[in-house]
N, C-alpha and C. Protein backbone atom coordinates (compact mmCIF):
# COMPACT_ATOMS: atom_id res chain seq x y z
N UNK A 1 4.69 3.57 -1.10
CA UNK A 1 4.33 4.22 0.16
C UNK A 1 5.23 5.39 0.49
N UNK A 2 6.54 4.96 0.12
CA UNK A 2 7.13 6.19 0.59
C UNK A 2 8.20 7.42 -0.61
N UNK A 3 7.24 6.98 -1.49
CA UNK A 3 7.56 7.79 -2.82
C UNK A 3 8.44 9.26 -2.31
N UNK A 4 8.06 9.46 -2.12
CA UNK A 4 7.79 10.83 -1.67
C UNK A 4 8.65 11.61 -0.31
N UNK A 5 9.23 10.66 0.31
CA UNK A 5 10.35 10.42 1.62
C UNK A 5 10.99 10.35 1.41
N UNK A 6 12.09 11.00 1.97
CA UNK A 6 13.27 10.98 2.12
C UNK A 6 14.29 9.80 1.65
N UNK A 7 15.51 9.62 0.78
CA UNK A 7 16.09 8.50 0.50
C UNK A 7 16.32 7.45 1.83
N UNK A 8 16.85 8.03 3.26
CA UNK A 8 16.98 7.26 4.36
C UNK A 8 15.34 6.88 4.81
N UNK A 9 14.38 7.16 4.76
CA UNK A 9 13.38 6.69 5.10
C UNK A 9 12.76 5.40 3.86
N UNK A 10 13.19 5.89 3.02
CA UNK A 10 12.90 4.99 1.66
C UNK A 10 13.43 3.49 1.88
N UNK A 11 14.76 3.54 2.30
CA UNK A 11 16.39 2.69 2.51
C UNK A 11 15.72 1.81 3.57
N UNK A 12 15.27 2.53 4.63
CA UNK A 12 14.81 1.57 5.76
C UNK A 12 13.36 0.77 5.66
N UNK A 13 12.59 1.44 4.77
CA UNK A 13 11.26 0.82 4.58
C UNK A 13 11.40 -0.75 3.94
N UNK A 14 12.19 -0.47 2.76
CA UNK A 14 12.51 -1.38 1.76
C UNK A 14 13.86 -2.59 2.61
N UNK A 15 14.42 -2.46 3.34
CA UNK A 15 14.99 -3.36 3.97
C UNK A 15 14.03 -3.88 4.83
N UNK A 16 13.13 -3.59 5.87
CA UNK A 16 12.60 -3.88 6.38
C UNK A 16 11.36 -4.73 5.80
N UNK A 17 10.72 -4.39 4.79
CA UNK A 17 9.94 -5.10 3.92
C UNK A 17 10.78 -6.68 3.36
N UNK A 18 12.10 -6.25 2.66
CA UNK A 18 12.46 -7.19 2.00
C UNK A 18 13.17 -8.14 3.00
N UNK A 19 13.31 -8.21 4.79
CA UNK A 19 14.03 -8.92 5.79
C UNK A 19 12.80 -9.75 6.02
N UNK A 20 11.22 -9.53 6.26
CA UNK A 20 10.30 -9.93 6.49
C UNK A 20 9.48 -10.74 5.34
N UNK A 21 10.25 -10.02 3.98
CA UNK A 21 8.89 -10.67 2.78
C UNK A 21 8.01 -9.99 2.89
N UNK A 22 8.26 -9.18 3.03
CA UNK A 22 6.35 -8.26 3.57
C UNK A 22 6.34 -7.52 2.17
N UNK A 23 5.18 -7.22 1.77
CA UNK A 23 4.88 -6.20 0.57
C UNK A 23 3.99 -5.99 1.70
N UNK A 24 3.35 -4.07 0.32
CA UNK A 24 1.75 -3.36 1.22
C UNK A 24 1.20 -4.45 1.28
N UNK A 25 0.64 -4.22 0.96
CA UNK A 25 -0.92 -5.54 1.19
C UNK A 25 -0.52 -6.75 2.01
N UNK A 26 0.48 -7.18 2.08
CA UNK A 26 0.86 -7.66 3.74
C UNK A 26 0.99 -6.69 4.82
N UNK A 27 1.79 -6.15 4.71
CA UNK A 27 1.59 -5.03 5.45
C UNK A 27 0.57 -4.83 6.04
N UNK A 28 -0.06 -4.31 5.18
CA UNK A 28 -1.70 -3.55 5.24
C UNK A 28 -2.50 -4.75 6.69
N UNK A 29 -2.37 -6.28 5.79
CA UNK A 29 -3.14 -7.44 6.45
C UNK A 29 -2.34 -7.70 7.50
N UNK A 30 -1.35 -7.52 7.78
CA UNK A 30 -0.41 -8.35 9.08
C UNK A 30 -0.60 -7.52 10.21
N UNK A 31 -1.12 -6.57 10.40
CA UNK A 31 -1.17 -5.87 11.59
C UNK A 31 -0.24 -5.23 12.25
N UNK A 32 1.02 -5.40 11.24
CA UNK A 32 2.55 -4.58 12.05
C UNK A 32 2.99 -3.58 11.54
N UNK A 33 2.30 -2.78 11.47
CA UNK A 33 1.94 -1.66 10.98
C UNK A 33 2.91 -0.48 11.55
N UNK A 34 2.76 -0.48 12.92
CA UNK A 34 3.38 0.02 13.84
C UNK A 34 4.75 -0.76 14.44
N UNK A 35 4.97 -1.87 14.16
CA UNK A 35 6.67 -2.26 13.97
C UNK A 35 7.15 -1.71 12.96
N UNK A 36 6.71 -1.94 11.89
CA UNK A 36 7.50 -0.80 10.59
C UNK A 36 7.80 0.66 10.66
N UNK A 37 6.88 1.44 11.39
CA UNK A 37 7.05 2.56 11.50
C UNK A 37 7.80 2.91 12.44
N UNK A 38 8.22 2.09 13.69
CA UNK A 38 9.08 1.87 14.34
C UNK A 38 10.46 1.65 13.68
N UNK A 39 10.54 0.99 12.79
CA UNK A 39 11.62 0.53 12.02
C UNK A 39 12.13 1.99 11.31
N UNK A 40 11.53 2.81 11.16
CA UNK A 40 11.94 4.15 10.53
C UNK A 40 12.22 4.77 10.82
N UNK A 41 13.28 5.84 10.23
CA UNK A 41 14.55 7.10 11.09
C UNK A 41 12.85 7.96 10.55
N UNK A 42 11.52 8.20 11.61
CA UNK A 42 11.07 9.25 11.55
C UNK A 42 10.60 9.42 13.25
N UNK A 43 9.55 10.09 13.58
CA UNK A 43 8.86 10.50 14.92
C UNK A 43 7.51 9.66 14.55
N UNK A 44 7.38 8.96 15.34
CA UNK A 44 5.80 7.91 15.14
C UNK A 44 5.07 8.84 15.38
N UNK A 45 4.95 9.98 16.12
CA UNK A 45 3.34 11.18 15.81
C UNK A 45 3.55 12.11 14.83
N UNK A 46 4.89 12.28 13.84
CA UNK A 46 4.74 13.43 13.08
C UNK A 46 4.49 13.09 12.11
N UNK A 47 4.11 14.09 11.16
CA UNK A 47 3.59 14.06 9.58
C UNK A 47 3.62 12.50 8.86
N UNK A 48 4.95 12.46 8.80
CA UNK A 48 5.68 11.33 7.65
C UNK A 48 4.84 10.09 8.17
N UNK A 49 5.16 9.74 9.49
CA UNK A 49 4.02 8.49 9.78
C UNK A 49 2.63 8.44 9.98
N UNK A 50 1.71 9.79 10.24
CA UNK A 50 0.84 9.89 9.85
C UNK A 50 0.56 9.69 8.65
N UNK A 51 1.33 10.48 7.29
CA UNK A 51 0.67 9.53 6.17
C UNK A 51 0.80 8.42 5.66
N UNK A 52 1.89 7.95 6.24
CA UNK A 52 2.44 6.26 5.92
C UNK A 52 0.94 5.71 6.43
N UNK A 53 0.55 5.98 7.74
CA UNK A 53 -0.56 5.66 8.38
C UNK A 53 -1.64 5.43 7.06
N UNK A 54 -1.94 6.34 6.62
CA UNK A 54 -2.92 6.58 5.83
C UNK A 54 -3.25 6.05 4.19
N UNK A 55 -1.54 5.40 4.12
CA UNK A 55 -1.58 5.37 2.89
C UNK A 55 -1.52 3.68 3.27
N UNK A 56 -1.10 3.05 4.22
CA UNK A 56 -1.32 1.84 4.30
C UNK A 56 -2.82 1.42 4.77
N UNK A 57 -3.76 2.32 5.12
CA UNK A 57 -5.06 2.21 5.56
C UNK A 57 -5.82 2.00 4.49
N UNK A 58 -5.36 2.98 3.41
CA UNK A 58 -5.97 3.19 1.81
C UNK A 58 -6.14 1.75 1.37
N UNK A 59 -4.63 0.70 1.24
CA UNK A 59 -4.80 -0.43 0.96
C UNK A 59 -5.03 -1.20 1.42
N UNK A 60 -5.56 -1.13 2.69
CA UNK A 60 -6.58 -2.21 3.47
C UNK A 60 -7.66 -1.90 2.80
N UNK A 61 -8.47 -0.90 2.69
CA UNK A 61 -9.41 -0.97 2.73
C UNK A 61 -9.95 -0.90 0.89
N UNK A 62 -8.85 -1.20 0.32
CA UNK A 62 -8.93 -1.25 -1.58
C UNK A 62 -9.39 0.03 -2.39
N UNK A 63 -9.54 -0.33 -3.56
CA UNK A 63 -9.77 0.84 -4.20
C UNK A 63 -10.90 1.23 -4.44
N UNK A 64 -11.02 2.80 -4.09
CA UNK A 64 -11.78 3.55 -3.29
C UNK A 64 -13.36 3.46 -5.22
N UNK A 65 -14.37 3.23 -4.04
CA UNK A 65 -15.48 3.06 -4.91
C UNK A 65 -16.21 4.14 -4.79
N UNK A 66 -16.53 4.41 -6.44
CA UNK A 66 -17.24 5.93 -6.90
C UNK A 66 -18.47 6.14 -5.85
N UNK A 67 -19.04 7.03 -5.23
CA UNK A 67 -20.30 7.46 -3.91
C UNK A 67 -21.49 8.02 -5.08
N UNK A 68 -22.34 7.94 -4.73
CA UNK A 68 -23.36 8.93 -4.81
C UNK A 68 -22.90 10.73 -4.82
N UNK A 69 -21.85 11.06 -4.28
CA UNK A 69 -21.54 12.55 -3.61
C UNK A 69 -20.44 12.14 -4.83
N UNK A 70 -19.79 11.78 -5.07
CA UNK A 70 -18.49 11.84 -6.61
C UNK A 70 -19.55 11.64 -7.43
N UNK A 71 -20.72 11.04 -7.52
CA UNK A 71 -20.88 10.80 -9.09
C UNK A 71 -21.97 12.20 -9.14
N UNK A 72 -22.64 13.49 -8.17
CA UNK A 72 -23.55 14.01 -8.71
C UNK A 72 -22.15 15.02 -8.59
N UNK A 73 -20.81 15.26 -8.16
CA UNK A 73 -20.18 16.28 -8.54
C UNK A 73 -19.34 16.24 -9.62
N UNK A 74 -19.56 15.12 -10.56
CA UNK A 74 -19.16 15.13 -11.71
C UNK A 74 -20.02 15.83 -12.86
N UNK A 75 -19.82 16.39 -14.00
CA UNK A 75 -20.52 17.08 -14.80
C UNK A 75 -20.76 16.00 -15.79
N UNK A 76 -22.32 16.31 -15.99
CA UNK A 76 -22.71 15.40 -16.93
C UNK A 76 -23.11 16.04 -18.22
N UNK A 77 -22.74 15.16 -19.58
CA UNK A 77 -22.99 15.80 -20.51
C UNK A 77 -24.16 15.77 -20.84
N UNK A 78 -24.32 16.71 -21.60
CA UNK A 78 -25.69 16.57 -22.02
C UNK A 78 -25.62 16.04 -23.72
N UNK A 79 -26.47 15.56 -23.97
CA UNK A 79 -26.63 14.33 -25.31
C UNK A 79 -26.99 15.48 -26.21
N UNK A 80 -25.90 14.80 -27.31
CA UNK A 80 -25.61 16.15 -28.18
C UNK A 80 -26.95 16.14 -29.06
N UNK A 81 -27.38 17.14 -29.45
CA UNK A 81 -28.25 17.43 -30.45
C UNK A 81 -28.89 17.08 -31.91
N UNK A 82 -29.39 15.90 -32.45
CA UNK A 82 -29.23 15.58 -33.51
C UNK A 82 -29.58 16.85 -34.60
N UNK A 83 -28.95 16.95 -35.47
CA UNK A 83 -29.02 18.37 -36.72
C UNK A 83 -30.14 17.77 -37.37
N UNK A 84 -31.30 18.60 -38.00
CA UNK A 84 -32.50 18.31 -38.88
C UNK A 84 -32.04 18.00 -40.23
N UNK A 85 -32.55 17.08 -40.98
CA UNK A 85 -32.48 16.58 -42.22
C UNK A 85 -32.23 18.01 -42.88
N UNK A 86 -31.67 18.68 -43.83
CA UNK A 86 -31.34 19.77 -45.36
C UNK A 86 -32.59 19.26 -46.08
């Protein structure tokens, strides 16, 4: 989740996870979502917890299944050509 954050935001996530037992996907399911982010040297409306927001939403809701709109903007091949008998 917080790959990408700051070492002190990293420091506090991971204590806070490992004081509770919590992994994401507890996380995600426990609803304290907003105690954790509380728990963090950031601003609960700026950036950093907005995407914490988002990235713990991601794993509530699992991994994201291919649409109709991803599969016609993928390019499809076309079936290669068989060569005529010599």
């Amino acid at each position: 989740l917080t790959s990408d954050m700051s070492d002190e935001v990293k420091s506090a996530a991971l204590s806070w996870c490992l004081r509770r037992g919590m992994s994401v996907p507890l996380l995600a399911e426990s609803g304290q979502l907003e105690a954790f982010l509380a728990a963090l040297p950031l601003q609960p409306s700026g950036l950093q917890a907005f995407v914490l927001r988002r990235r713990v939403e991601a794993v509530e809701r699992g991994p994201a299944r291919p649409t109709a709109t991803t599969h016609s903007a993928v390019k499809q091949e076309e079936p290669a050509q068989a060569t005529p008998p010599l």
